[in-house]
N, C-alpha and C. Protein backbone atom coordinates (compact mmCIF):
# COMPACT_ATOMS: atom_id res chain seq x y z
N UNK A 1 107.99 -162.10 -18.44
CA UNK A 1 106.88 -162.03 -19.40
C UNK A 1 107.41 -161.58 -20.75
N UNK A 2 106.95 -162.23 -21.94
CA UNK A 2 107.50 -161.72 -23.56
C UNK A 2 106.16 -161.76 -24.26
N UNK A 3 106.43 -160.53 -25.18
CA UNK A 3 105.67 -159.85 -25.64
C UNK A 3 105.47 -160.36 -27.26
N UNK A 4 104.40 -161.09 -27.97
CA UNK A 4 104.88 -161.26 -29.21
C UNK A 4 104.41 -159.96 -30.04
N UNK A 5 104.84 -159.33 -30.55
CA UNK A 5 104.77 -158.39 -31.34
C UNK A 5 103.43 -158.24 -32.18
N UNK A 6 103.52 -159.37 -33.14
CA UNK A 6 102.26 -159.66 -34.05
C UNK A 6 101.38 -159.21 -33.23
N UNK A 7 100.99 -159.60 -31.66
CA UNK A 7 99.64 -159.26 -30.90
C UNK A 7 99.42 -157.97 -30.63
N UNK A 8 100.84 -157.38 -30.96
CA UNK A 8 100.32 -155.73 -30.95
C UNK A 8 99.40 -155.22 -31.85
N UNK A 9 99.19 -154.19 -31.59
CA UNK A 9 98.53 -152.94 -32.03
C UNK A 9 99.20 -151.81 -32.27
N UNK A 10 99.91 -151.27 -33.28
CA UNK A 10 100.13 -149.83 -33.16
C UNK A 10 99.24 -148.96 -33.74
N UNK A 11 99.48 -147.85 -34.06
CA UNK A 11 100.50 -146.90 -32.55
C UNK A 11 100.02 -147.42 -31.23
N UNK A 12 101.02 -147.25 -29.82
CA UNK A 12 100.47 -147.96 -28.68
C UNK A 12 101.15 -146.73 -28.10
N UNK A 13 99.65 -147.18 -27.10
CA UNK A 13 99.13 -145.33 -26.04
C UNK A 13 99.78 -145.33 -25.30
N UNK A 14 100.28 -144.66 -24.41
CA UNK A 14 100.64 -144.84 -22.82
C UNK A 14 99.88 -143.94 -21.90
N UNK A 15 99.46 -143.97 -21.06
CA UNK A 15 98.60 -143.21 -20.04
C UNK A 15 99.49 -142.79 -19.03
N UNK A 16 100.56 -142.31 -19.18
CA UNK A 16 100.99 -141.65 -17.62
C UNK A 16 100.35 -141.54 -16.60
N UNK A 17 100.98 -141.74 -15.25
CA UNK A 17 100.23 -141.58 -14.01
C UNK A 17 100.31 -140.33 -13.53
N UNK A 18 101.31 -139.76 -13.67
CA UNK A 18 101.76 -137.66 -13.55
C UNK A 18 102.04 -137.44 -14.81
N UNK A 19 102.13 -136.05 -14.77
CA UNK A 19 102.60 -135.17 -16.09
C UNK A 19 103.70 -135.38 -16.25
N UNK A 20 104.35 -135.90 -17.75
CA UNK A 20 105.92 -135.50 -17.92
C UNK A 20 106.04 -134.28 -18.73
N UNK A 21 107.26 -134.28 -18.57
CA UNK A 21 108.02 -133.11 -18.77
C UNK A 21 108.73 -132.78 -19.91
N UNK A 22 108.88 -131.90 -20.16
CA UNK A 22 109.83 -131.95 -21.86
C UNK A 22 110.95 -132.63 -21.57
N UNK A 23 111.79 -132.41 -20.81
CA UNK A 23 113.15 -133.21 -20.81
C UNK A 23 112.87 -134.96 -20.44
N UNK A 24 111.81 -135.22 -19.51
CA UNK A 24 111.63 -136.52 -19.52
C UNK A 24 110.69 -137.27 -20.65
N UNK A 25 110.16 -136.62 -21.46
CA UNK A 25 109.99 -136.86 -22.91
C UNK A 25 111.13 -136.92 -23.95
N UNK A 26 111.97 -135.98 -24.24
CA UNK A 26 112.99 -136.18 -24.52
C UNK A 26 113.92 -137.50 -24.44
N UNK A 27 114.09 -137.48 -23.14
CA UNK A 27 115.04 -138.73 -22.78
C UNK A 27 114.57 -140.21 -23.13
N UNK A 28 112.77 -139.99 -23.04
CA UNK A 28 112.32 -141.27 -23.20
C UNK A 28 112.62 -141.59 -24.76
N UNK A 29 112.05 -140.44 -25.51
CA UNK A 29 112.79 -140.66 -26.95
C UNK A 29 113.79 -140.85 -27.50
N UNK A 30 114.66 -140.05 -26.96
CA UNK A 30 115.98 -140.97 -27.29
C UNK A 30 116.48 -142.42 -27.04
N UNK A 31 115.82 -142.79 -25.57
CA UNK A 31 115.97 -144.08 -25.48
C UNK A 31 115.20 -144.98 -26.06
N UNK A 32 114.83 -144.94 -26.71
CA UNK A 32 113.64 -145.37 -28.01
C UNK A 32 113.62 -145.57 -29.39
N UNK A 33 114.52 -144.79 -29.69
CA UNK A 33 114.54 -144.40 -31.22
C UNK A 33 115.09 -146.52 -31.34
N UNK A 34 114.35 -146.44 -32.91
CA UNK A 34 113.94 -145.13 -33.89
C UNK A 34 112.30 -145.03 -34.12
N UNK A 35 111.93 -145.58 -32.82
CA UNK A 35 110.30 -145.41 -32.68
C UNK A 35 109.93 -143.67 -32.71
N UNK A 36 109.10 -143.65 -33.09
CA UNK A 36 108.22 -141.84 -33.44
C UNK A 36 107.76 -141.79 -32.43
N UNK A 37 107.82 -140.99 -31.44
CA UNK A 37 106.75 -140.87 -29.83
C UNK A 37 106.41 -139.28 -30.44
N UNK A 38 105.03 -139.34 -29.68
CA UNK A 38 104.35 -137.76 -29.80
C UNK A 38 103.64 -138.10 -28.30
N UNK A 39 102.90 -137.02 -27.80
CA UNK A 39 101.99 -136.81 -27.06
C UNK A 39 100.91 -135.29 -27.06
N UNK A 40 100.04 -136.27 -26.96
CA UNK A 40 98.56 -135.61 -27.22
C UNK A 40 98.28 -134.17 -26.24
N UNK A 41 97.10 -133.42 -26.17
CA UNK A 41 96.97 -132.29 -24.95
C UNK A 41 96.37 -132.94 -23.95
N UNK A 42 96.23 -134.09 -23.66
CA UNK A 42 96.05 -135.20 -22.47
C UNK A 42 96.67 -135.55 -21.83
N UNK A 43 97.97 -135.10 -22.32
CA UNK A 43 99.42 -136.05 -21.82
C UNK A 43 99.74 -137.26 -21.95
N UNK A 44 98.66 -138.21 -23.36
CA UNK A 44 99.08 -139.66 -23.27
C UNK A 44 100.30 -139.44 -24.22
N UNK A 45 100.89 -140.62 -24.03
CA UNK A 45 102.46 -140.78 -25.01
C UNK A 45 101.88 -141.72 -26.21
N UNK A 46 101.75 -141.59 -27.46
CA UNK A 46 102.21 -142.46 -28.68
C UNK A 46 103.01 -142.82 -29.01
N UNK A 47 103.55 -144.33 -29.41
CA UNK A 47 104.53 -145.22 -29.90
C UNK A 47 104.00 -145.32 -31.22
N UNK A 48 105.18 -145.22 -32.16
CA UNK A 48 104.84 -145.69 -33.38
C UNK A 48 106.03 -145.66 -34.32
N UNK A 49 105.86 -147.31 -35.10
CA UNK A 49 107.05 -147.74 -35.54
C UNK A 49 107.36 -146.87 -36.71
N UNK A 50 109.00 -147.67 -36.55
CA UNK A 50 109.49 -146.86 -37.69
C UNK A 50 109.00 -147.15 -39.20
N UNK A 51 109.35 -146.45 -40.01
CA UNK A 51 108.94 -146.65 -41.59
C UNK A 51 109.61 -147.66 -42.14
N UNK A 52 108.94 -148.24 -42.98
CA UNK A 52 109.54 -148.72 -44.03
C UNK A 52 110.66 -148.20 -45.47
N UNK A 53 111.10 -149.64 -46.56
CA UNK A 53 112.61 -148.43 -46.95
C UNK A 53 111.10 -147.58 -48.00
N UNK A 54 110.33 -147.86 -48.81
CA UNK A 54 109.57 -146.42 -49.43
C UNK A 54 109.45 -145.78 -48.82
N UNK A 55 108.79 -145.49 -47.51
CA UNK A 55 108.30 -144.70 -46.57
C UNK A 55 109.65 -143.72 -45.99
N UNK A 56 110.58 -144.25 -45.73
CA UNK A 56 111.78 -143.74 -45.71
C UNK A 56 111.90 -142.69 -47.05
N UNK A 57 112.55 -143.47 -47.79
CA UNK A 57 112.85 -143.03 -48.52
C UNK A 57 111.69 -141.77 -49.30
N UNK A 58 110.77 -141.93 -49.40
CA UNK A 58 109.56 -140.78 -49.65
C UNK A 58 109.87 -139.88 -48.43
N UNK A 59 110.32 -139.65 -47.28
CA UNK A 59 110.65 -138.81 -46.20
C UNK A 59 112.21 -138.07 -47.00
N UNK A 60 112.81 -138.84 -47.11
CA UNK A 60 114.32 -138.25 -47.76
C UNK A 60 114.05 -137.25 -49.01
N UNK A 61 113.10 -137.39 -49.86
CA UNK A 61 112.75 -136.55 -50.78
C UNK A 61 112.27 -135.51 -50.52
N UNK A 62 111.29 -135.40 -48.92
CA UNK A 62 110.71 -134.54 -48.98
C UNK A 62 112.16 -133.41 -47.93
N UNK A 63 112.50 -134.16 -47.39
CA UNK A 63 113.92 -133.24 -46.74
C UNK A 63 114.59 -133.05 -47.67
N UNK A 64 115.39 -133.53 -49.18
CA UNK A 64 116.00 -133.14 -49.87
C UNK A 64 115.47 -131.95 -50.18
N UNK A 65 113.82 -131.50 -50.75
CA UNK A 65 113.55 -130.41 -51.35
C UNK A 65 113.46 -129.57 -50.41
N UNK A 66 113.40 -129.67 -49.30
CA UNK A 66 113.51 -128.40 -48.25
C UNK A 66 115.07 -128.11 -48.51
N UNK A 67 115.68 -128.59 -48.06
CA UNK A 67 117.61 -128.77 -48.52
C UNK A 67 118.07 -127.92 -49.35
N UNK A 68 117.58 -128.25 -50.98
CA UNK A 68 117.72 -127.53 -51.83
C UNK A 68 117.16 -125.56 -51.98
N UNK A 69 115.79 -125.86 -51.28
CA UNK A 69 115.19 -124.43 -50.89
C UNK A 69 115.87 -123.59 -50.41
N UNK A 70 116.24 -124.28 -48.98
CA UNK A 70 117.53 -123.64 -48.05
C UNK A 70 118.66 -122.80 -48.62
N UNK A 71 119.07 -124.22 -49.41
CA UNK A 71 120.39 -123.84 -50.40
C UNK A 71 120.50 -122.66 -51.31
N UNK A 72 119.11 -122.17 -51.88
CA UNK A 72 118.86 -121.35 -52.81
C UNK A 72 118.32 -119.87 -51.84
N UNK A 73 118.78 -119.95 -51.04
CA UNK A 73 118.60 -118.54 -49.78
C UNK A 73 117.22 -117.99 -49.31
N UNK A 74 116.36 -119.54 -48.57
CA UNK A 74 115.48 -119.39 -48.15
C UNK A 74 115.23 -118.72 -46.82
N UNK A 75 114.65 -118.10 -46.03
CA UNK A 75 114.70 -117.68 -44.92
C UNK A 75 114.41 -118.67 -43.68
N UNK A 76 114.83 -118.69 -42.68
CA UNK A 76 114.60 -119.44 -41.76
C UNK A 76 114.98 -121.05 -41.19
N UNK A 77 114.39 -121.84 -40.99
CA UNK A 77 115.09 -122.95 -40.11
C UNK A 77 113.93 -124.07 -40.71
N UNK A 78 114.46 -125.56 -41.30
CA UNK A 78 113.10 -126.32 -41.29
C UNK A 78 113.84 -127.64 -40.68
N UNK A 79 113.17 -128.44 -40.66
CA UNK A 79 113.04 -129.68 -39.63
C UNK A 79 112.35 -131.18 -40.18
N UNK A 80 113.50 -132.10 -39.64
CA UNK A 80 113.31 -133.49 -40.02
C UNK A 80 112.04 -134.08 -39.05
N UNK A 81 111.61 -135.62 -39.54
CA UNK A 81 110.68 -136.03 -39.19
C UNK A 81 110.78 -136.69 -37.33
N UNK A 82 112.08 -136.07 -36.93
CA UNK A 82 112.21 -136.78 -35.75
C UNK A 82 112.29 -135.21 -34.62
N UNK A 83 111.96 -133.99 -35.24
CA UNK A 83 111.68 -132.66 -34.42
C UNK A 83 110.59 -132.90 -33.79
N UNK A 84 110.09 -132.70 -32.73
CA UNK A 84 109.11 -132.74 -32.02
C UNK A 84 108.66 -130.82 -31.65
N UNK A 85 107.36 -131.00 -31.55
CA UNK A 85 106.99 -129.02 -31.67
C UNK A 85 106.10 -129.41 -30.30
N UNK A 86 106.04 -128.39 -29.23
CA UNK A 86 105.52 -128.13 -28.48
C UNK A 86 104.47 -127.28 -28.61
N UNK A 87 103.13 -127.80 -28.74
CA UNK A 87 101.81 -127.40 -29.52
C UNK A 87 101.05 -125.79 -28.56
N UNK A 88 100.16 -125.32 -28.74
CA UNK A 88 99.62 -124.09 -28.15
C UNK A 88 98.97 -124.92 -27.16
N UNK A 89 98.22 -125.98 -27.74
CA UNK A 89 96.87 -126.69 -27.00
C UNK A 89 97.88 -127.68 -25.64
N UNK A 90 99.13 -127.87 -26.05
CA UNK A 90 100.02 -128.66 -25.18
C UNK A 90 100.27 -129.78 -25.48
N UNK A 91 100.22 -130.41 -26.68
CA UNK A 91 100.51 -131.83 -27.32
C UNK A 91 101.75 -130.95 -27.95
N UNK A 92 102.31 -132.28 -28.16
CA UNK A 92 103.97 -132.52 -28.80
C UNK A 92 104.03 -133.27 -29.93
N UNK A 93 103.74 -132.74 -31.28
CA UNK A 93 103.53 -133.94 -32.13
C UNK A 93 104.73 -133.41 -33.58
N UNK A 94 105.26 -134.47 -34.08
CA UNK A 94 106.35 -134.24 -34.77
C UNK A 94 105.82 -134.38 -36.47
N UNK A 95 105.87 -133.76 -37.23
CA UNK A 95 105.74 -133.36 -39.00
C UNK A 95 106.80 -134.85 -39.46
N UNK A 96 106.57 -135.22 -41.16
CA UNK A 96 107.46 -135.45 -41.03
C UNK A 96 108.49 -134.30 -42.29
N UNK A 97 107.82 -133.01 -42.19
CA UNK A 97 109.09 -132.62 -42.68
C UNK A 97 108.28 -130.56 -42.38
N UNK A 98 108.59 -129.79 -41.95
CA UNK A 98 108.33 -128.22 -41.31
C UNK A 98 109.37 -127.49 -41.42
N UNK A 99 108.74 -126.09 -41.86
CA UNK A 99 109.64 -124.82 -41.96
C UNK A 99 108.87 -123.61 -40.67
N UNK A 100 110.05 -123.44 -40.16
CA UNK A 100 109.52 -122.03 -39.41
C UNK A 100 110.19 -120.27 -39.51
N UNK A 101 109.71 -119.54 -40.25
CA UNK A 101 109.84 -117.92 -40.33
C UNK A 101 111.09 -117.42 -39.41
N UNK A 102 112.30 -117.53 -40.04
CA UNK A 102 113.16 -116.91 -39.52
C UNK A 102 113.14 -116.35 -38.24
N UNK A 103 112.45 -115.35 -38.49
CA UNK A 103 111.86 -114.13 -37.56
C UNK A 103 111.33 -114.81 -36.08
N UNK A 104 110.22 -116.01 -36.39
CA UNK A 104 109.56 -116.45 -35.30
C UNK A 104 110.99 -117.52 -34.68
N UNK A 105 111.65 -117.63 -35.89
CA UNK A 105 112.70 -118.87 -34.91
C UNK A 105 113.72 -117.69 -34.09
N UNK A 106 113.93 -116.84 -34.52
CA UNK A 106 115.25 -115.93 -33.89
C UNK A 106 114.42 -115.78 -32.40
N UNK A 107 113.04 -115.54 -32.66
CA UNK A 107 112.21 -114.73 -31.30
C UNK A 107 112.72 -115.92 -30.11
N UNK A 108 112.87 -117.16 -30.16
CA UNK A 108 113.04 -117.78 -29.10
C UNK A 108 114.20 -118.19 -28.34
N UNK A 109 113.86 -118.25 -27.36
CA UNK A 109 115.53 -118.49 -26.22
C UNK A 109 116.11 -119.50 -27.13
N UNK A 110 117.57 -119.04 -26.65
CA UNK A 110 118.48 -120.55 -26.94
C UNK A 110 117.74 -122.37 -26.58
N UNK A 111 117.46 -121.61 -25.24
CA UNK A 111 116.89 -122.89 -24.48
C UNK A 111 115.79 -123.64 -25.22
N UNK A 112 114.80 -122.83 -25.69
CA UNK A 112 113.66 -123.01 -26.52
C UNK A 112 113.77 -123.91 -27.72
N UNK A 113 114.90 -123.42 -28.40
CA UNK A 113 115.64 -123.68 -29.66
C UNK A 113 115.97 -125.37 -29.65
N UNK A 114 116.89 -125.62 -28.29
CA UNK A 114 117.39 -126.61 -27.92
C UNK A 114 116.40 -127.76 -27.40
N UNK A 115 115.27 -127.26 -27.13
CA UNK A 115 114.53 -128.75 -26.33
C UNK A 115 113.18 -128.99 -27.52
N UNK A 116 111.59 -128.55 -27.24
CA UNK A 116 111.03 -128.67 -27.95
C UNK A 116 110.21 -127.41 -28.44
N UNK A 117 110.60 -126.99 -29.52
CA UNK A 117 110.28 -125.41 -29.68
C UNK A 117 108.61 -125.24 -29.61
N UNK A 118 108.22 -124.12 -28.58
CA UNK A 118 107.02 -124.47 -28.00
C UNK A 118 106.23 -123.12 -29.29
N UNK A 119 106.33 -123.73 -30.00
CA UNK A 119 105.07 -123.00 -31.45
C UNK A 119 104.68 -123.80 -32.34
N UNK A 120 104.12 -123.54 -32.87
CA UNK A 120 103.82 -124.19 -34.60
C UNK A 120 104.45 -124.14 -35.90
N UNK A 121 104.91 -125.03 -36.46
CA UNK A 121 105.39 -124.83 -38.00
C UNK A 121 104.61 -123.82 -38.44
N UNK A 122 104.93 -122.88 -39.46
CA UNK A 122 104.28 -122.28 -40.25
C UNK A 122 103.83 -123.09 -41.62
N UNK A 123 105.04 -123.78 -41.99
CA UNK A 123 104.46 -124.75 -43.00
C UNK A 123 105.15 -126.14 -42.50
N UNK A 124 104.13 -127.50 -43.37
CA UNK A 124 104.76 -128.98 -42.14
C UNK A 124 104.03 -129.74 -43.41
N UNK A 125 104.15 -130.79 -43.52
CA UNK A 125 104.20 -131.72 -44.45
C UNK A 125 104.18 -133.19 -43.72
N UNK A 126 102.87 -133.58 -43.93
CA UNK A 126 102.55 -135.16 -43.40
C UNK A 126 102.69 -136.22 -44.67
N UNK A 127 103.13 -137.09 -44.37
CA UNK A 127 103.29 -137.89 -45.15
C UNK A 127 102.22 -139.50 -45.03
N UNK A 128 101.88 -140.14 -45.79
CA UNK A 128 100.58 -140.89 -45.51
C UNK A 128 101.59 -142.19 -45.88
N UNK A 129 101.93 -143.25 -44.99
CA UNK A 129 102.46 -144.44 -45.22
C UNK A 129 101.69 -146.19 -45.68
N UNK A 130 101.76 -146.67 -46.18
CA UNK A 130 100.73 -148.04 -46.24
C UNK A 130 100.13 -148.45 -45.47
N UNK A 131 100.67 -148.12 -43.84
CA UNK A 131 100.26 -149.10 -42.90
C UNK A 131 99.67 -148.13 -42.29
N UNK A 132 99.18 -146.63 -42.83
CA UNK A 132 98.63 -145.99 -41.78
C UNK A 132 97.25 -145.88 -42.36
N UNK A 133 96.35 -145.19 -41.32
CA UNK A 133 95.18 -144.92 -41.56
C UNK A 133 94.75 -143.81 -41.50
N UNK A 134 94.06 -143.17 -43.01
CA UNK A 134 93.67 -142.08 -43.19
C UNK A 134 93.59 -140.91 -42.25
N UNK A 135 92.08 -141.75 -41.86
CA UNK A 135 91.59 -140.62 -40.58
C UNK A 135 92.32 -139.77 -39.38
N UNK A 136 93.01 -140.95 -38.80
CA UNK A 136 93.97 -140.03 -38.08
C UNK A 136 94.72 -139.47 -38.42
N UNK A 137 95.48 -139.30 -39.72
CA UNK A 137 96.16 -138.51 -40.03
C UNK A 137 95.37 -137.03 -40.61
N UNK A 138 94.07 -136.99 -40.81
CA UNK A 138 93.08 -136.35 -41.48
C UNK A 138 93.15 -135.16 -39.94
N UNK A 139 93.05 -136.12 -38.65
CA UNK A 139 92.72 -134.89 -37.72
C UNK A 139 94.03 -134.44 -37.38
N UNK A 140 95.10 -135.50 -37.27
CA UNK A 140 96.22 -134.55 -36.82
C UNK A 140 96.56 -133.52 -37.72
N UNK A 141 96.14 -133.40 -39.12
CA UNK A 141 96.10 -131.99 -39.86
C UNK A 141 95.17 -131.42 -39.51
N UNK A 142 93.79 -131.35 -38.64
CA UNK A 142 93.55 -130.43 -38.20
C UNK A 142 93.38 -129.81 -37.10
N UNK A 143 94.59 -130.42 -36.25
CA UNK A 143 95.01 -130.23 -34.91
C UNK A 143 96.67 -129.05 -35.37
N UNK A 144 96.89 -129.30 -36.59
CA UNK A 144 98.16 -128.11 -37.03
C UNK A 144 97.75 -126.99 -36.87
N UNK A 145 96.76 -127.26 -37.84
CA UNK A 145 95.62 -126.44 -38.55
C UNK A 145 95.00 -125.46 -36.81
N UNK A 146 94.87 -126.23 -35.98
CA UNK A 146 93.95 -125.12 -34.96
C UNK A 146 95.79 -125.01 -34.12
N UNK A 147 96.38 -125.39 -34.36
CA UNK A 147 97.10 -124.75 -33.59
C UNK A 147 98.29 -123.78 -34.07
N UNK A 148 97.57 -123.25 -35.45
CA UNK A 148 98.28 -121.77 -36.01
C UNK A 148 99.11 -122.34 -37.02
N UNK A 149 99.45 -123.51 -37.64
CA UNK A 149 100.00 -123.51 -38.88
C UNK A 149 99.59 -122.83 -39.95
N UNK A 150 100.43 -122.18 -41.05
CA UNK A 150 99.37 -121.71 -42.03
C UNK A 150 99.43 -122.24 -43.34
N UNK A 151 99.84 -123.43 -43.07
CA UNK A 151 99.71 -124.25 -43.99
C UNK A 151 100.53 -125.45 -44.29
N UNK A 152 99.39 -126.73 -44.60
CA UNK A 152 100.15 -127.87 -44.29
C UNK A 152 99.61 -128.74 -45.25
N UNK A 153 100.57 -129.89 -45.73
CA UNK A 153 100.19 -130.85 -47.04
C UNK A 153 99.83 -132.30 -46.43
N UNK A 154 99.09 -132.85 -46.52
CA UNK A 154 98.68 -134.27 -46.32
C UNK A 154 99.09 -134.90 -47.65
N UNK A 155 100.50 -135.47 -47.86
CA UNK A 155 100.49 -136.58 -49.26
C UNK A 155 100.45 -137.89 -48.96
N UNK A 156 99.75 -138.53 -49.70
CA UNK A 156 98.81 -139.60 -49.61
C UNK A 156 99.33 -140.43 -50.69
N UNK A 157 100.63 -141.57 -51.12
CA UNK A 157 101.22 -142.32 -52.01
C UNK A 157 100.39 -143.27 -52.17
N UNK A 158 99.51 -143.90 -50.91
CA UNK A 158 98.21 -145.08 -51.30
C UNK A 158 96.93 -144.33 -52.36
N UNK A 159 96.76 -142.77 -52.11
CA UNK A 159 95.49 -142.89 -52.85
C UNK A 159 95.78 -141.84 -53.54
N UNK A 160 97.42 -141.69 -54.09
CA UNK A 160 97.58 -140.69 -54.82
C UNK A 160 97.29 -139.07 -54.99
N UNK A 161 96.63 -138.66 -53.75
CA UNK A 161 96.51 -137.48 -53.65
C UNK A 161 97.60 -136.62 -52.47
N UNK A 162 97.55 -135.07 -52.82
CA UNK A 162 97.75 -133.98 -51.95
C UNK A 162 96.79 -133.30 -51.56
N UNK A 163 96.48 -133.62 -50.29
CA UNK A 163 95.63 -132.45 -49.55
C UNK A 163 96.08 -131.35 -48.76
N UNK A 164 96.21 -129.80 -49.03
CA UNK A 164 96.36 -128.88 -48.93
C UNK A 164 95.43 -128.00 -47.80
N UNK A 165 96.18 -127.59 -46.78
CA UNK A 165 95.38 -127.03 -45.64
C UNK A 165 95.80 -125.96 -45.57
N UNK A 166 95.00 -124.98 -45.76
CA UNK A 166 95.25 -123.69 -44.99
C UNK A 166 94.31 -122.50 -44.27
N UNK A 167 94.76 -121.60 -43.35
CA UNK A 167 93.96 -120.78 -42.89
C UNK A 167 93.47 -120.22 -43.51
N UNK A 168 91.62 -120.30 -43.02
CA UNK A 168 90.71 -119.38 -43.20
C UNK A 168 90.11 -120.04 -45.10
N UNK A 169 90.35 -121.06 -45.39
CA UNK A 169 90.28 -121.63 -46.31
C UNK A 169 89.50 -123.23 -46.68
N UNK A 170 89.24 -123.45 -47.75
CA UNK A 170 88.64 -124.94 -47.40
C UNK A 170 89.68 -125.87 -47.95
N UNK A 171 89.82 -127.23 -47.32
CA UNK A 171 90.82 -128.14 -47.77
C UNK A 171 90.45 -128.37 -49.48
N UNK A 172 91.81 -128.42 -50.14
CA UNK A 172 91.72 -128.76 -51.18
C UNK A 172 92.71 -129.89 -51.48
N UNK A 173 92.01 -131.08 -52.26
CA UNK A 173 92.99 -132.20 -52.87
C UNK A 173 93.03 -132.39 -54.38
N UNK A 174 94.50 -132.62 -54.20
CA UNK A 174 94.62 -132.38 -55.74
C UNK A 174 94.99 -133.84 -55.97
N UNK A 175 94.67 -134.74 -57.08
CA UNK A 175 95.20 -136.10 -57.93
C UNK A 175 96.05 -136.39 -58.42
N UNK A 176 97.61 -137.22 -58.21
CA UNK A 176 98.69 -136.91 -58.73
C UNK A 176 99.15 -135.76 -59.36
N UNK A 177 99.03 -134.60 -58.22
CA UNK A 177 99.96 -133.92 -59.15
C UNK A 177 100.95 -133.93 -59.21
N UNK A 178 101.81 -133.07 -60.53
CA UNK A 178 103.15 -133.39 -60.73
C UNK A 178 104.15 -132.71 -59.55
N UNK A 179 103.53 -131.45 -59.04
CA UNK A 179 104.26 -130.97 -58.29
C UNK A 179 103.16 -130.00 -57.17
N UNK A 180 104.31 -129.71 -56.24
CA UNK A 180 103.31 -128.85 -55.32
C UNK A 180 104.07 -127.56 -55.28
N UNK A 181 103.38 -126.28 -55.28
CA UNK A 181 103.79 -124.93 -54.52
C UNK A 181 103.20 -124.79 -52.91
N UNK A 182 104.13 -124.51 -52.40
CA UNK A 182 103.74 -123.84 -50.83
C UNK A 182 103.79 -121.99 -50.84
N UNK A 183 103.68 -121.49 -51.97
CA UNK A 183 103.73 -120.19 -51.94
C UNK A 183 101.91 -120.01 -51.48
N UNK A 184 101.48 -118.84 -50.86
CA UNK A 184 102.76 -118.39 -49.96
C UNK A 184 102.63 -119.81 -48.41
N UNK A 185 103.12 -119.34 -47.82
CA UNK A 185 103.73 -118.92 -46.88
C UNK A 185 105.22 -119.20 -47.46
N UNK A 186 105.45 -120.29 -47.33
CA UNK A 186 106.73 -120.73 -47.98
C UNK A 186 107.34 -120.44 -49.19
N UNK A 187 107.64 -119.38 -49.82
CA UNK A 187 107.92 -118.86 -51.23
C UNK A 187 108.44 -119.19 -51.42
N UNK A 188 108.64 -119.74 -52.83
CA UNK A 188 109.99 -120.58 -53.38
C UNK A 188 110.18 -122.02 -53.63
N UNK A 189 109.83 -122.39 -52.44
CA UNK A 189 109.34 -124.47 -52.22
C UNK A 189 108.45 -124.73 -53.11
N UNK A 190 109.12 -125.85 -53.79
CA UNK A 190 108.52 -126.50 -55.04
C UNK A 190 108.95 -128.32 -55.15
N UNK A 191 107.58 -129.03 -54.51
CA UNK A 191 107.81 -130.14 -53.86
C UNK A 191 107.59 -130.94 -55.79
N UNK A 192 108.40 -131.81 -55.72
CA UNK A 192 108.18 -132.81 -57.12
C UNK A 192 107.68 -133.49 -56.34
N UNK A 193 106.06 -133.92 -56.87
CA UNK A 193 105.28 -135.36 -56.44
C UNK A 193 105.32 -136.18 -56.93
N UNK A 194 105.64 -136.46 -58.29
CA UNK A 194 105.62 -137.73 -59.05
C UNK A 194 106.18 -138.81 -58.89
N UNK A 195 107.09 -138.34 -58.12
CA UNK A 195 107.71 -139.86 -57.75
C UNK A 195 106.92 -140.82 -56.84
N UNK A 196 106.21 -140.30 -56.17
CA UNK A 196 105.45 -140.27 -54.77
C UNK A 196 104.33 -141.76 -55.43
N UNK A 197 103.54 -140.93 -56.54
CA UNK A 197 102.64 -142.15 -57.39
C UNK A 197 103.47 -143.10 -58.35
N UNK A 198 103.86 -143.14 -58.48
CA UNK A 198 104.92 -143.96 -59.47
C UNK A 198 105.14 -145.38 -58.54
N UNK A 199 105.36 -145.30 -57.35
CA UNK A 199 105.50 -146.63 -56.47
C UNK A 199 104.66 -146.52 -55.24
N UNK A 200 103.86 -145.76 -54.79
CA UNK A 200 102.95 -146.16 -53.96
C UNK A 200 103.39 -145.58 -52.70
């Protein structure tokens, strides 16, 4: 049997028949790449293709400025768009770009460290691609959001905005702006957006 592609649909679900496991999640992802897999607190698996070169490349910017943060003697550990976080609620869903508090990263086993670190970014950064659709990206920020992030950016290159999430707060979006602060949690991080509207 062959599959023509065009007739797909992504992202495409999978329904497991048992629970998997972090390591057999793992493995499935690696044998996969460079598809994005997450899974929900249901235990279904999501497929979803890779980016395009903007979409890419708008991901590389946003890891460069974590990079540079780092570089300038930021505290703690942050993470590319292919980290997967082991959620409170029990979904596994990957940023495409998170910092986590020194402190909370030291607290965990080696082991922890090594497979899928079972907490929340403190700060995480979604990125909004052409081919995606709003809404779901609207709840998976507020699935961060209930599962203890304290703060997270929705940038949006189709409709030119940053939407800004944080605890105990109401979402705020801002219209091309030129730049973003994550202070606090993240002191110091200073995202340049402009490039972001400039090509879409």
């Amino acid at each position: 049997m062959t599959l023509d592609v065009e007739e797909l649909t992504m992202p495409i679900t999978l329904r497991p028949a048992m629970p998997v496991s972090d390591d057999a999640l793992m493995c499935f992802s690696t044998r996969n790449k460079p598809y994005r897999i997450e899974q929900n607190k249901e235990g279904e698996i999501t497929i979803m293709t890779p980016v395009g070169g903007i979409g890419s490349n708008n991901e590389y910017l946003i890891g460069s400025a974590f990079t540079r943060w780092m570089d300038d003697g930021a505290d703690g550990m942050v993470f590319s768009p292919t980290a997967g976080f082991r959620l409170p609620d029990g979904s596994c869903l990957s940023p495409d770009g998170a910092w986590i508090s020194g402190s909370r990263w030291n607290a965990l086993s080696a082991e922890e460290q090594e497979g899928y670190p079972p907490l929340c970014p403190d700060f995480l950064i979604e990125l909004r691609s052409k081919s995606d659709r709003r809404r779901p990206l609207e709840e998976k920020m507020r699935l961060w959001m209930d599962n203890g992030a304290k703060l997270a950016w929705l940038i949006d290159p189709v409709e030119a905005t940053v939407t800004i999430y944080r605890q105990n707060a109401e979402e705020q979006t801002l219209y091309r702006p030129d730049a973003v602060s994550a202070d606090p949690p993240a002191e110091g991080f200073l995202l340049k957006t402009s490039t972001f509207w400039r090509r879409g």
